[in-house]
Protein backbone atom coordinates (compact mmCIF):
# COMPACT_ATOMS: atom_id res chain seq x y z
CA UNK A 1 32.90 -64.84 -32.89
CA UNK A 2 30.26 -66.39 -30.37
CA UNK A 3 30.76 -70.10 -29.92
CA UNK A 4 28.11 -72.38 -30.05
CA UNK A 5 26.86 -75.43 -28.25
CA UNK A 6 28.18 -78.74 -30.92
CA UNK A 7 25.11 -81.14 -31.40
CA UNK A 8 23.88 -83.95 -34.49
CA UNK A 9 20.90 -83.59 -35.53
CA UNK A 10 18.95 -86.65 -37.51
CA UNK A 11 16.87 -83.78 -40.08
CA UNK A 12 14.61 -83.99 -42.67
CA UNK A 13 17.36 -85.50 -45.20
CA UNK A 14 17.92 -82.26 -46.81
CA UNK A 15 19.79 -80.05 -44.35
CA UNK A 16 16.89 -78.87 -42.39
CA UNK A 17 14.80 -80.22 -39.61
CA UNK A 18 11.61 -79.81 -41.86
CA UNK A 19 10.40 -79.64 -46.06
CA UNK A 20 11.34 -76.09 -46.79
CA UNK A 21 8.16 -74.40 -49.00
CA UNK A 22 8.30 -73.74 -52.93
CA UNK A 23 8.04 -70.63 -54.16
CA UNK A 24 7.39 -69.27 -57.80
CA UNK A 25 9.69 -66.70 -58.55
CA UNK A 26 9.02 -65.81 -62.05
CA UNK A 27 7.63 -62.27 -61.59
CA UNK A 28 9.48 -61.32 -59.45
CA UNK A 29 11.21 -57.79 -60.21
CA UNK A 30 14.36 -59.14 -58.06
CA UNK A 31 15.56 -62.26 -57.79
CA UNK A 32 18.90 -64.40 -56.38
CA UNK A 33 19.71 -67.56 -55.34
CA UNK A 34 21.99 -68.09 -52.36
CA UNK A 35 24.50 -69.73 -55.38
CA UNK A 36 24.59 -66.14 -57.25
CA UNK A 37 22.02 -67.20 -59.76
CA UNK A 38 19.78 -64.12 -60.55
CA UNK A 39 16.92 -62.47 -62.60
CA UNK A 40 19.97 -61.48 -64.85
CA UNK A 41 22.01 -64.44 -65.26
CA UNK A 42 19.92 -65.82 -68.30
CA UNK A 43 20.27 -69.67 -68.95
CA UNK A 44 19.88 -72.06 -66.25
CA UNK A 45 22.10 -72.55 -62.79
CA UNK A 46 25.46 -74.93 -62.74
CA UNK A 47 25.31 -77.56 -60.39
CA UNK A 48 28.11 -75.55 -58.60
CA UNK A 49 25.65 -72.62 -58.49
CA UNK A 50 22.62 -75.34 -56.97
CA UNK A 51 24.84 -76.53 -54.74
CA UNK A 52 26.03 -73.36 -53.37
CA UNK A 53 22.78 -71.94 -52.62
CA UNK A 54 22.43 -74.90 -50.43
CA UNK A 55 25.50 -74.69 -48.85
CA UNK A 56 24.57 -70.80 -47.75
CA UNK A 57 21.02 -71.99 -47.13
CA UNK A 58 22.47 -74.33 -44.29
CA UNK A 59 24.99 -71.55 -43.34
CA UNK A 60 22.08 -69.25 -42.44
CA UNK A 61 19.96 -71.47 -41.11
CA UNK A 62 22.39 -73.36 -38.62
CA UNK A 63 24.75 -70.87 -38.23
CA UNK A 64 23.71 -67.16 -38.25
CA UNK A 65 24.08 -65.45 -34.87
CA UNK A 66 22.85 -61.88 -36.19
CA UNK A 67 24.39 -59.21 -38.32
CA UNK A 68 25.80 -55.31 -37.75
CA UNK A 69 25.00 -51.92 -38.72
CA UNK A 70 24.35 -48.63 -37.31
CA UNK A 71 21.14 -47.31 -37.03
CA UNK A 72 21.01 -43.14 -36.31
CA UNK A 73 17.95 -40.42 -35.32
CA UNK A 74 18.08 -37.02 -34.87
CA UNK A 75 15.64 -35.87 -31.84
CA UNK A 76 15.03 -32.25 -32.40
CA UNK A 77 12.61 -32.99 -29.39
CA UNK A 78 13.66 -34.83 -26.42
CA UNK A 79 17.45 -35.60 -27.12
CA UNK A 80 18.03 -36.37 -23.52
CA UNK A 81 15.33 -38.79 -23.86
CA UNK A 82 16.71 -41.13 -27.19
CA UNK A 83 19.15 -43.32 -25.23
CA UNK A 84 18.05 -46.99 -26.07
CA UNK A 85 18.85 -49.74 -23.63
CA UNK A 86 21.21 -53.00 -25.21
CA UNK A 87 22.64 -50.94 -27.79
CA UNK A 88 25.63 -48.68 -27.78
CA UNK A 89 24.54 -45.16 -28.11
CA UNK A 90 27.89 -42.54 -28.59
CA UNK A 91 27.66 -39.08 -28.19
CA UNK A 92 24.88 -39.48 -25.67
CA UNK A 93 26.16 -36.37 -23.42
CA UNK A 94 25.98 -33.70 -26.06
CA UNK A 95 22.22 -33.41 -27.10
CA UNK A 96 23.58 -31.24 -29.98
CA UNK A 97 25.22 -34.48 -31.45
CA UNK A 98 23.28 -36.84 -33.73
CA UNK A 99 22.34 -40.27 -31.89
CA UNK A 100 23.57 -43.46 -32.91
CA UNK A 101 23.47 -47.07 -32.32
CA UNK A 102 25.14 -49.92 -33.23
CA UNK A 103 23.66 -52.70 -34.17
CA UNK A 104 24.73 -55.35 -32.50
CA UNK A 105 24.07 -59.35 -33.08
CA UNK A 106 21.49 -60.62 -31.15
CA UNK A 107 21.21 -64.24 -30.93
CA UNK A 108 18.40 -66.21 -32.77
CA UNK A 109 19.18 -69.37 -31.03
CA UNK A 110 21.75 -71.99 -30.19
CA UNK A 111 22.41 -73.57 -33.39
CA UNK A 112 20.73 -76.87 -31.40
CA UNK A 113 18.00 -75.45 -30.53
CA UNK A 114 16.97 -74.79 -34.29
CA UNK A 115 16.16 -78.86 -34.67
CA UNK A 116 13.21 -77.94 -33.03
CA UNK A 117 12.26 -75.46 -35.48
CA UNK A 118 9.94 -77.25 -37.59
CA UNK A 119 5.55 -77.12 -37.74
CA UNK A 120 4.41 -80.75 -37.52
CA UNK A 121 1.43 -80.35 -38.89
CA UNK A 122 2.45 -79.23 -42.45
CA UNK A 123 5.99 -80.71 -41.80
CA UNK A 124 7.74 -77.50 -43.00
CA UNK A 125 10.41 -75.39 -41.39
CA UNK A 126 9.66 -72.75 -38.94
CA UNK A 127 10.29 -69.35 -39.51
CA UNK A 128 13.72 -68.79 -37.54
CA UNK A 129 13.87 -64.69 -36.51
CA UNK A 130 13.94 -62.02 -33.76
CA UNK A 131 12.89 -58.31 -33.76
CA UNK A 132 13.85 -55.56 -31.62
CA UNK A 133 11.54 -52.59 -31.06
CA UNK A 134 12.36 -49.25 -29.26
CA UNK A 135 10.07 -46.32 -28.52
CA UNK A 136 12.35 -44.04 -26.88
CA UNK A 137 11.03 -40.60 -27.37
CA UNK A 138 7.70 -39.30 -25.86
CA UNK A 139 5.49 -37.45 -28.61
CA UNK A 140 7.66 -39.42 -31.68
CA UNK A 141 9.17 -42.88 -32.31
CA UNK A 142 12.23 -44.51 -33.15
CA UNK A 143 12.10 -48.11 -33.82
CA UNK A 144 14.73 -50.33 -34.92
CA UNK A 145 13.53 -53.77 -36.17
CA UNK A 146 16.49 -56.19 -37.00
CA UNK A 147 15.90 -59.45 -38.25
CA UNK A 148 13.42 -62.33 -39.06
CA UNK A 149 14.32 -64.90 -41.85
CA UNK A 150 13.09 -67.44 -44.09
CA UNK A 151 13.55 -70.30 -46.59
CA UNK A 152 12.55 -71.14 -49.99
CA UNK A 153 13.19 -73.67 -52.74
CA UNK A 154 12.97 -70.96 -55.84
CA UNK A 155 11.36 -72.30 -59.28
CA UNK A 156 11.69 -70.26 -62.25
CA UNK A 157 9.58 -71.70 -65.13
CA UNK A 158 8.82 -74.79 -63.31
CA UNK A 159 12.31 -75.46 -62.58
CA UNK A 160 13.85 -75.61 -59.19
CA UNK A 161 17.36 -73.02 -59.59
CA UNK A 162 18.20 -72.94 -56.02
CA UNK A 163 17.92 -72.43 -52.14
CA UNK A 164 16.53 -68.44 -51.50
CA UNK A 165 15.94 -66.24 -47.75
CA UNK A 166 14.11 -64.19 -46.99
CA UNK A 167 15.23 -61.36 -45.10
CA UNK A 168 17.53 -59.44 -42.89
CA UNK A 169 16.63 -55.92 -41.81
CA UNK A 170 17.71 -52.22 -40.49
CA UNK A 171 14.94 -50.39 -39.80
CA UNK A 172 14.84 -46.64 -38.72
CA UNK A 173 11.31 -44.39 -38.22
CA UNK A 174 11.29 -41.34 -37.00
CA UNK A 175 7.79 -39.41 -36.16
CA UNK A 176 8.77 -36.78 -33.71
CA UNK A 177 8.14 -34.05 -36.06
CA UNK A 178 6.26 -35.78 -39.29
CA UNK A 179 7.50 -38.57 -40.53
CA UNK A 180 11.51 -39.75 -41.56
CA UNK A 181 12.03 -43.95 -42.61
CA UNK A 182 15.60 -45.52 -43.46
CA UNK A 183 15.49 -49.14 -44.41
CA UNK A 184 17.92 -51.09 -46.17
CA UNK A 185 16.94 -55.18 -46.10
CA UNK A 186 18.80 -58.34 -47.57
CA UNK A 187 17.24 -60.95 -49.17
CA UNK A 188 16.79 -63.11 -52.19
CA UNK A 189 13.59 -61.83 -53.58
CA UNK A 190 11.61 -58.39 -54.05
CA UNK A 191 8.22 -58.57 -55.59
CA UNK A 192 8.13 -55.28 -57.20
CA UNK A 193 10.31 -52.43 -57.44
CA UNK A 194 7.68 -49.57 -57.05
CA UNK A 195 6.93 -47.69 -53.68
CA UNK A 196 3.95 -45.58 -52.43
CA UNK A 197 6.19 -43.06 -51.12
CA UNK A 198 9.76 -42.58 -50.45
CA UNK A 199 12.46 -43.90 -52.72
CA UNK A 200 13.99 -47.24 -53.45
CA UNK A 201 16.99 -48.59 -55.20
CA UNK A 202 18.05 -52.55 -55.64
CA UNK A 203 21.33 -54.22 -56.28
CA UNK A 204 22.38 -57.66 -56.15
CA UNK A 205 25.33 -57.74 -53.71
CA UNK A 206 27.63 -59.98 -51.75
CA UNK A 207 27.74 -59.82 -48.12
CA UNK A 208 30.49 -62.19 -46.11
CA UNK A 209 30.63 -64.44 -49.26
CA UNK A 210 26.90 -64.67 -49.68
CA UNK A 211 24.70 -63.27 -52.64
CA UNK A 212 21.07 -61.26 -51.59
CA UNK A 213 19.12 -58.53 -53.47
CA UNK A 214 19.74 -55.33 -51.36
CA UNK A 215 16.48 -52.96 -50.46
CA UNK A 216 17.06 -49.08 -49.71
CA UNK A 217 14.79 -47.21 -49.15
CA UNK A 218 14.26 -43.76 -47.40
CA UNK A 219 11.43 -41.36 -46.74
CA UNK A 220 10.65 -37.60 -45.35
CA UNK A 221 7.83 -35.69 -45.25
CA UNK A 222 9.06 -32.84 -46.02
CA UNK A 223 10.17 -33.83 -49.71
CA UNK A 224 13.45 -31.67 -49.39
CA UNK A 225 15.40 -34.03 -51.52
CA UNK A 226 17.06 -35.60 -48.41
CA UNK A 227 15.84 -39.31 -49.31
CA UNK A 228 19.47 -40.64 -50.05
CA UNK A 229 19.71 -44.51 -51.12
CA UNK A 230 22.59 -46.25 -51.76
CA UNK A 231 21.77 -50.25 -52.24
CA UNK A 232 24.86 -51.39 -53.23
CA UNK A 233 26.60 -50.10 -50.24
CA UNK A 234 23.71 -51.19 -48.11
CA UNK A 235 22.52 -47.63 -47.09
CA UNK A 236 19.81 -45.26 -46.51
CA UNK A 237 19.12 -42.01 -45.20
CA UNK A 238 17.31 -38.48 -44.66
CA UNK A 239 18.34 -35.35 -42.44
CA UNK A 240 16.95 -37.10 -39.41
CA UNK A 241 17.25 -40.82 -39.71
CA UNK A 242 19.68 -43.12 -41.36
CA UNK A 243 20.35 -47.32 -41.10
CA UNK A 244 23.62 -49.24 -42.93
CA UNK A 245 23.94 -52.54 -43.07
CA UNK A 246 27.67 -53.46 -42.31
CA UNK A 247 27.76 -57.55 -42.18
CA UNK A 248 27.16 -60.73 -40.74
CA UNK A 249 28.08 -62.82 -38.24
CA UNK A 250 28.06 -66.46 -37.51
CA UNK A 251 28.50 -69.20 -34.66
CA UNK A 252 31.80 -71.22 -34.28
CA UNK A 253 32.28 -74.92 -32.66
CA UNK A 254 35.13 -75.28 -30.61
């Protein structure tokens, strides 16, 4: 685990350097707290349930160095050509061989340098993210995004139920020869469940002790019935593209 840089910080007197925005959850399709509280649940949250959300709210925010996964295209074009820079491609000598990359963490900040994070004129936490974009392959693309994040205070009916993020992602696009997507995202919200192409599926999962809604989705042009989704196992593919979503890691003080 990457160690980080030990520091105080004076904050906002709730665990961030800034107010962290409200946000009306009520119809939403999919919803979870950071404390497991969800769409499902029915009732109200425990205090336990409150207080975890928090907890994993400062976890992410202070703590999160990145997450891992694999993200995989198929060039029937240029294969020679897909080798990305920063990531670990295998099979990279036999063009016959699908290409794959791990994802790797990439680090957000230094834990200290997320004090900073914070827009003084509405007083409110700055979105904390990074995005990596590849275009490897003349006459198609292959991008991989990876992550950008941020906070909420979730209300259901007027009530506050708990700390919610918003949202890690494994993005694969393929356009060499029409289009191919593979996403699979983590968060604590999706709006709605439909799609204008392509296929979806949601679960509510638990990734390195933390509750999110999952997002897969996959799409091909060529509507074979290769769009394969699998949310609760964080996956998505088609014949030519595929991402996963393996886990996360964090920083550690010495």
């Amino acid at each position: 685990m990457p160690e980080a840089t030990p520091f105080a910080a004076l904050g906002a007197g709730n665990g961030f350097p800034a107010c962290v925005p409200r946000l009306d959850i009520d119809d939403y399709a999919y919803w979870t707290t950071l404390g497991g509280f969800n769409k499902n649940s029915g009732g109200t949250p425990t205090e336990f349930q409150i207080a975890k959300s928090e907890e994993n709210a400062m976890k992410l925010f202070w703590n999160l160095y990145g997450f891992t996964g694999r993200a995989q295209a198929v060039s029937f074009a240029f294969p020679e050509e897909t080798i990305v820079t920063n990531l670990t491609v295998e099979d990279e000598d036999d063009p016959d061989l699908d290409q794959t990359f791990d994802i790797v963490p990439s680090n957000i900040k230094q834990p200290y340098q997320r004090v900073c994070l914070k827009d003084k004129d509405k007083n409110e936490i700055i979105r904390l993210g990074y995005a990596k974009a590849y275009e490897p392959v003349p006459g198609g693309r292959l991008v991989l995004l990876f992550a950008s994040n941020f906070f909420y205070r979730l209300y259901v009916n007027d009530e506050y139920v708990g700390m919610g993020f918003f949202v890690l992602s494994a993005f694969v696009r393929y356009t060499g020869f029409g289009s191919s997507e593979s996403v699979v995202r983590l968060g604590s919200m999706v709006f709605s469940e439909e799609v204008d192409y392509g296929v979806a599926e949601y679960a509510y999962v638990t990734v390195n002790g933390i509750p999110f809604v999952s997002t897969a989705f996959a799409y091909d042009h060529s509507n074979d019935g290769s769009e394969n989704v699998d949310a609760e196992n964080l996956s998505a593919s088609t014949n030519v593209t595929n991402a996963t979503i393996t886990g996360l890691e964090f920083y550690t003080y010495p």
